[in-house]
C-alpha atoms as a PDB file:
ATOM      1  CA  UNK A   1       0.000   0.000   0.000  1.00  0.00           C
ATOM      2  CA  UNK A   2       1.528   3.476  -0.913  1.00  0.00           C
ATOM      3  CA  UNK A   3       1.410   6.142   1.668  1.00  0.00           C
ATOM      4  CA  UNK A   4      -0.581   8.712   2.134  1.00  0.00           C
ATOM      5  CA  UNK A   5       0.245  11.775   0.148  1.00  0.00           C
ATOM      6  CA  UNK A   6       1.586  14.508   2.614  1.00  0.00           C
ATOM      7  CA  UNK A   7      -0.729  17.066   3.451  1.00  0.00           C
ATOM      8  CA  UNK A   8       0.543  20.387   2.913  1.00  0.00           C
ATOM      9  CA  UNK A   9       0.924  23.260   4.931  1.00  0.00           C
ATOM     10  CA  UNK A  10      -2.331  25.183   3.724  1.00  0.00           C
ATOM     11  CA  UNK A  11      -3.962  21.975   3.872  1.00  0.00           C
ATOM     12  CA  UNK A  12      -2.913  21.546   7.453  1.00  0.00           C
ATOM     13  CA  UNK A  13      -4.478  24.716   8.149  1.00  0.00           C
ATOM     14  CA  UNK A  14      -7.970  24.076   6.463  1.00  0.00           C
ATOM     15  CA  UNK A  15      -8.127  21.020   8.255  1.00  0.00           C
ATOM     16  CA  UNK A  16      -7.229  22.772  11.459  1.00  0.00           C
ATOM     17  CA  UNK A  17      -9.498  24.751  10.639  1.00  0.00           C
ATOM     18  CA  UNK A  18     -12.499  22.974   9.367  1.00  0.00           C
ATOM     19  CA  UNK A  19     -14.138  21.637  12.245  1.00  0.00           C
ATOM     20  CA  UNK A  20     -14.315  25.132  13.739  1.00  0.00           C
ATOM     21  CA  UNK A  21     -16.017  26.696  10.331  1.00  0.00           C
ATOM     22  CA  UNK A  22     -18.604  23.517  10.695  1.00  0.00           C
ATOM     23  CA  UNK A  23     -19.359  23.827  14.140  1.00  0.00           C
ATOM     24  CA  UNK A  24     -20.195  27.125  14.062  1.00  0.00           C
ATOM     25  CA  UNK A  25     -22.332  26.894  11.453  1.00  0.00           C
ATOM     26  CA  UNK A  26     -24.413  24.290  12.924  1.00  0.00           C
ATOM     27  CA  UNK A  27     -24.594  26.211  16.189  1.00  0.00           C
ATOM     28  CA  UNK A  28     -25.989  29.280  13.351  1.00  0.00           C
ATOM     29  CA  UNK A  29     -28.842  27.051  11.827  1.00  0.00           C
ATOM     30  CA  UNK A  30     -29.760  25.454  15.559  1.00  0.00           C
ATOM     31  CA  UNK A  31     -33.069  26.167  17.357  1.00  0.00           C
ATOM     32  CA  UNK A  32     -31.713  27.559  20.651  1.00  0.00           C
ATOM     33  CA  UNK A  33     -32.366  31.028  21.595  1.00  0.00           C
ATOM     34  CA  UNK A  34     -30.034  33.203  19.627  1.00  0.00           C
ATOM     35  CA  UNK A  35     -28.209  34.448  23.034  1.00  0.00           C
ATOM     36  CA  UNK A  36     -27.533  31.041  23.936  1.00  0.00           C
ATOM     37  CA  UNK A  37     -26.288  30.532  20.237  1.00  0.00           C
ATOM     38  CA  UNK A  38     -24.156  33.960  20.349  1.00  0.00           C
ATOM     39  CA  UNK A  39     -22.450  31.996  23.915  1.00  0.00           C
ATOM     40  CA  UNK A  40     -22.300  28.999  22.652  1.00  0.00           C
ATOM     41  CA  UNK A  41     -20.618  30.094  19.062  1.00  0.00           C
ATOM     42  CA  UNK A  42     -18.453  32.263  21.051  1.00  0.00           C
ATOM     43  CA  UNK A  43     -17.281  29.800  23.505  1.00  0.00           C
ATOM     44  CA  UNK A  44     -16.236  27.522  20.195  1.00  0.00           C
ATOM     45  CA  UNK A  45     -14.378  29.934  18.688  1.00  0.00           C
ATOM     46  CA  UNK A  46     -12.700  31.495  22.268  1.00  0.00           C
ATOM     47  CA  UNK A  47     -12.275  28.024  23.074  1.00  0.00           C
ATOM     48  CA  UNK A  48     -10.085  27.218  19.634  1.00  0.00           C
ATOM     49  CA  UNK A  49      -8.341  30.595  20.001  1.00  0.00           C
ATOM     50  CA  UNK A  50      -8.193  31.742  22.904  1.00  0.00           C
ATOM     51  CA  UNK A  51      -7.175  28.274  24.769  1.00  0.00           C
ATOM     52  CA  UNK A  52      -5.359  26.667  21.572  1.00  0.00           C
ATOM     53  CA  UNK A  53      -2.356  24.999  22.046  1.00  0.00           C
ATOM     54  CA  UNK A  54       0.875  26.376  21.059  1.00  0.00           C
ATOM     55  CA  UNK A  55       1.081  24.260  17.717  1.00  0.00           C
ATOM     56  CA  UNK A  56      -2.344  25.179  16.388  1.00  0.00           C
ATOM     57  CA  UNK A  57      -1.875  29.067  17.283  1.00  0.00           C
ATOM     58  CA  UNK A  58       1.787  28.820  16.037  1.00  0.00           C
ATOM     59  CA  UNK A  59       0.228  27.099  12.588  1.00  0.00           C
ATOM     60  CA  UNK A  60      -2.350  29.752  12.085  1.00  0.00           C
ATOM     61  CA  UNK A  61       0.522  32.509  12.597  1.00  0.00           C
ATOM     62  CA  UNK A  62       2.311  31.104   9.838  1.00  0.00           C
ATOM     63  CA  UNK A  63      -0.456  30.789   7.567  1.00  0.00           C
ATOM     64  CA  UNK A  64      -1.259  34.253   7.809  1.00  0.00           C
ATOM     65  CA  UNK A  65       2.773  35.390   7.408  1.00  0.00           C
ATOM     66  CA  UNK A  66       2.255  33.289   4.566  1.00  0.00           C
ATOM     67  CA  UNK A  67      -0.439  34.716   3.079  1.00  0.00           C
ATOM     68  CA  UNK A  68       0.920  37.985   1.858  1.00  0.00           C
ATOM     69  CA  UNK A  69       2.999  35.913  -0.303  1.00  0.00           C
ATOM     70  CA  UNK A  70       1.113  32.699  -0.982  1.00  0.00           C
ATOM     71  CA  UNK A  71      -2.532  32.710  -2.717  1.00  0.00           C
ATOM     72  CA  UNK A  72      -3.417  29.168  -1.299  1.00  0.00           C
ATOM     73  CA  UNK A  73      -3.172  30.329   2.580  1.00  0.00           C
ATOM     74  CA  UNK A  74      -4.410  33.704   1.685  1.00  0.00           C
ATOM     75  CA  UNK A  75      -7.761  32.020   0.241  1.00  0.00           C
ATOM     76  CA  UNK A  76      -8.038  29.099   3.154  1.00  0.00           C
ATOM     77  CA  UNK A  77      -7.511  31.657   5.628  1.00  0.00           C
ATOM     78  CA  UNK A  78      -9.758  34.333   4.041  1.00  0.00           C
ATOM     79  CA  UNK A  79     -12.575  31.529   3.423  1.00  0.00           C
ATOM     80  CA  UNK A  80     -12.468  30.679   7.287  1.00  0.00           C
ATOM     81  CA  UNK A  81     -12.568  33.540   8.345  1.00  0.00           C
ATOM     82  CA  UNK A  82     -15.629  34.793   6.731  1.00  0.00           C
ATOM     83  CA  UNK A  83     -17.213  31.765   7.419  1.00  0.00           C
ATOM     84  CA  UNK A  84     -16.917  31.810  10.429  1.00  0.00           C
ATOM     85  CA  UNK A  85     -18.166  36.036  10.614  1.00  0.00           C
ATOM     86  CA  UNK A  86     -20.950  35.214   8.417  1.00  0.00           C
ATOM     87  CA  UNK A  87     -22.128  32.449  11.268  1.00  0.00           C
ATOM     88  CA  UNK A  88     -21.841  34.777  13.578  1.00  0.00           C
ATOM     89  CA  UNK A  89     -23.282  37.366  11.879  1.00  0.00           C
ATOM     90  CA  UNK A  90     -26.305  35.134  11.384  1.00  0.00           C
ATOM     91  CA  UNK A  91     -26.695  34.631  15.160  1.00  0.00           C
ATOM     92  CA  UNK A  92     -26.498  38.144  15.271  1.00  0.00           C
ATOM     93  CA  UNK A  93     -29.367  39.458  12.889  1.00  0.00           C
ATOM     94  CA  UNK A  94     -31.518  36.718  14.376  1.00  0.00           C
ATOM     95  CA  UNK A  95     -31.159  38.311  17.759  1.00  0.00           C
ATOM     96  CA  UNK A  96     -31.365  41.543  16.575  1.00  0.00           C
ATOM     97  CA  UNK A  97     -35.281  40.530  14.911  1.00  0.00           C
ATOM     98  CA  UNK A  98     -35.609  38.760  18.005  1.00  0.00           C
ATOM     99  CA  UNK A  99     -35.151  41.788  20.492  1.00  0.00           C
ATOM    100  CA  UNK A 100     -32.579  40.042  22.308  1.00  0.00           C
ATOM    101  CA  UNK A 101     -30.043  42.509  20.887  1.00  0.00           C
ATOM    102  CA  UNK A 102     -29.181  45.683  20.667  1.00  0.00           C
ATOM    103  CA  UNK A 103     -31.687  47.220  18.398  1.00  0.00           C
ATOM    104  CA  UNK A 104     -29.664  48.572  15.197  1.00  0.00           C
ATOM    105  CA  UNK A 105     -26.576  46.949  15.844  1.00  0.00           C
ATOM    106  CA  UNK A 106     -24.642  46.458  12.442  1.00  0.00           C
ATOM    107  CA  UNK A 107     -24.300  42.553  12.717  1.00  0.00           C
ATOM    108  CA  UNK A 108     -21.584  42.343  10.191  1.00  0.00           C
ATOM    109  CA  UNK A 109     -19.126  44.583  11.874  1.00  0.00           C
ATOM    110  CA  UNK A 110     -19.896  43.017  15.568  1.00  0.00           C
ATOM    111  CA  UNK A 111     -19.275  39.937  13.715  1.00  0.00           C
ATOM    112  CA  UNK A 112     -16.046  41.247  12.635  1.00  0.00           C
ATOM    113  CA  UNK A 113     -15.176  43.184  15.972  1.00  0.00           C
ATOM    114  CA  UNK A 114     -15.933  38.764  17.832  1.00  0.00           C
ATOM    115  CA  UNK A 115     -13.347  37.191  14.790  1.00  0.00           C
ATOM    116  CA  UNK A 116     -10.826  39.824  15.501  1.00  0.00           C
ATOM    117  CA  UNK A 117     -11.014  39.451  19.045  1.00  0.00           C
ATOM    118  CA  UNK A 118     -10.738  36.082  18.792  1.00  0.00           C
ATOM    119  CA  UNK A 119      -7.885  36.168  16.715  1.00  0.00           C
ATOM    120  CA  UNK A 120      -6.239  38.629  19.087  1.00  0.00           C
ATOM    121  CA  UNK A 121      -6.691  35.874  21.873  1.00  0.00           C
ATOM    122  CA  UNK A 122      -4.790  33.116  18.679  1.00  0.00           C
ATOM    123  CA  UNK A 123      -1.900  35.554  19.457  1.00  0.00           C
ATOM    124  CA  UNK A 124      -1.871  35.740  22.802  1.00  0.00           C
ATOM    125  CA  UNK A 125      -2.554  31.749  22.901  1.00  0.00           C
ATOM    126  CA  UNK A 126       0.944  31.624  20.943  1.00  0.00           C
ATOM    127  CA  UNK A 127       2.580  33.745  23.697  1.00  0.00           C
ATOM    128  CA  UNK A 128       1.217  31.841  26.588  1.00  0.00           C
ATOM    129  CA  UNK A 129      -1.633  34.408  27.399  1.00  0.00           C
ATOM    130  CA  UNK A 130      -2.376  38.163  28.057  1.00  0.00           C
ATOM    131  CA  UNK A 131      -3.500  40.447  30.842  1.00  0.00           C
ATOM    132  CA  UNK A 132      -7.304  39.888  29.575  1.00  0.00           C
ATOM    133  CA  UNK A 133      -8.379  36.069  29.388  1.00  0.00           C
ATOM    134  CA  UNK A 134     -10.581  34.645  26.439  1.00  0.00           C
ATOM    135  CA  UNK A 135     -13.366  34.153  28.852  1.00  0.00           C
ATOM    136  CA  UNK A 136     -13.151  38.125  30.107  1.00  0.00           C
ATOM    137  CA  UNK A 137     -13.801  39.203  26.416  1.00  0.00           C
ATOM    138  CA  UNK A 138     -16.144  36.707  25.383  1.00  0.00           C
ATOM    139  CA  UNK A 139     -18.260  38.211  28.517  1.00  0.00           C
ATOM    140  CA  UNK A 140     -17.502  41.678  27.363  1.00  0.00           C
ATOM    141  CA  UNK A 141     -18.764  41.230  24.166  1.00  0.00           C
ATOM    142  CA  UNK A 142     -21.628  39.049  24.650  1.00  0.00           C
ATOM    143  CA  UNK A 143     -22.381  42.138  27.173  1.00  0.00           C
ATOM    144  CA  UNK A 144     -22.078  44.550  24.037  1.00  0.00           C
ATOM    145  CA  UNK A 145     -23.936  42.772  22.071  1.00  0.00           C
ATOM    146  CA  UNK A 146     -26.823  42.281  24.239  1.00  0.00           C
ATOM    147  CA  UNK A 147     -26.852  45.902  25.591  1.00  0.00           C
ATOM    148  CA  UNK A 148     -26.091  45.125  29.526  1.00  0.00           C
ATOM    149  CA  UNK A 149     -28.496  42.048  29.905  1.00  0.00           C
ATOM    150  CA  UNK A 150     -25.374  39.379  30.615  1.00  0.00           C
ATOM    151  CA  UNK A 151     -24.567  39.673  34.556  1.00  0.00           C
ATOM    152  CA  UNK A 152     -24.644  44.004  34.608  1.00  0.00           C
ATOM    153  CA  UNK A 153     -22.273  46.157  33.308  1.00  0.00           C
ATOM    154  CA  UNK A 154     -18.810  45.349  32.334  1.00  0.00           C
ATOM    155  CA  UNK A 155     -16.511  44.611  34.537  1.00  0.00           C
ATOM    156  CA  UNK A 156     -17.917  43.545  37.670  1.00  0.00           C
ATOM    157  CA  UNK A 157     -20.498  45.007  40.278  1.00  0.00           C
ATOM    158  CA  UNK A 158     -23.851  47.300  39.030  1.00  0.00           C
ATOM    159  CA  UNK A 159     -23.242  50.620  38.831  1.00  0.00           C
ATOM    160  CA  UNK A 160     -25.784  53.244  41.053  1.00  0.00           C
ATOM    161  CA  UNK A 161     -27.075  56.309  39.567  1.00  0.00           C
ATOM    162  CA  UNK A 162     -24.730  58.415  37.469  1.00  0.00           C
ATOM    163  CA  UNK A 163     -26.189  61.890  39.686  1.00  0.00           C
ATOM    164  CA  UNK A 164     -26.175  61.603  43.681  1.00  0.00           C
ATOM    165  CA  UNK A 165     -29.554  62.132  43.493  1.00  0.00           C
END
């Protein structure tokens, strides 16, 4: 029996990559509420990128150093990526019909503002952590997104009354 061909290093990437893309999208077309959905697609992708293991952040560093120069990683990357914003972004307009959103929110660009801060936690994965865990910003966000509603405001405690009044 010959061996299998070698899988190269874009390929390593899509398939790296792959099971987050599908995942999301099924959480996307699921029946939960579309908060849980936002947590639950959130916690995925936080959980691949934010709590990745040195190898799989290192991988996806490389790819995208290699994408300025190479069309296959720039096209695997740039297909994951929006896959995985246009999931999200799906969750999002659903809430946003739904009322459990911000009212007027511009889904795509949260969508974009959750990948990057994802990716920013793939970095920080690749450097052993930050000052800010995954889970801090995934609670952040989801607190954006849902204008207050996840445990008060950001950052701890609720607030009193802006006036002393």
């Amino acid at each position: 029996m010959a061996p299998a061909p070698a899988v190269s290093a874009a390929g390593l990437v899509e398939q790296r990559g792959l099971p987050i893309v599908a995942e999301l999208a099924r959480v996307a077309r699921g029946l939960a509420a579309p908060r849980a959905k936002l947590e639950g697609a959130m916690e995925i992708l936080f959980g691949a990128y934010g709590e990745s293991d040195p190898d799989f952040s290192g991988l996806f560093l490389q790819g995208w150093m290699r994408a300025r120069h190479d069309k296959q990683f720039r096209l695997t990357l740039a297909w994951q990526r929006e896959q995985i914003r246009l999931s999200l972004e799906d969750i999002l307009v659903e809430g946003v019909r739904a009322g459990a959103f911000r009212a007027g929110m511009d889904a795509g660009a949260v969508a974009a503002v959750i990948v990057g801060a994802a990716e920013g936690c793939l970095l920080q994965a690749a450097t052993d952590g930050g000052a800010v865990t995954a889970e801090q910003i995934v609670r952040t966000l989801l607190t954006l997104a849902v204008g207050g509603a996840v445990g008060g405001p950001v950052g701890g405690a609720p607030r009193g009354p802006i006036s002393g009044a």
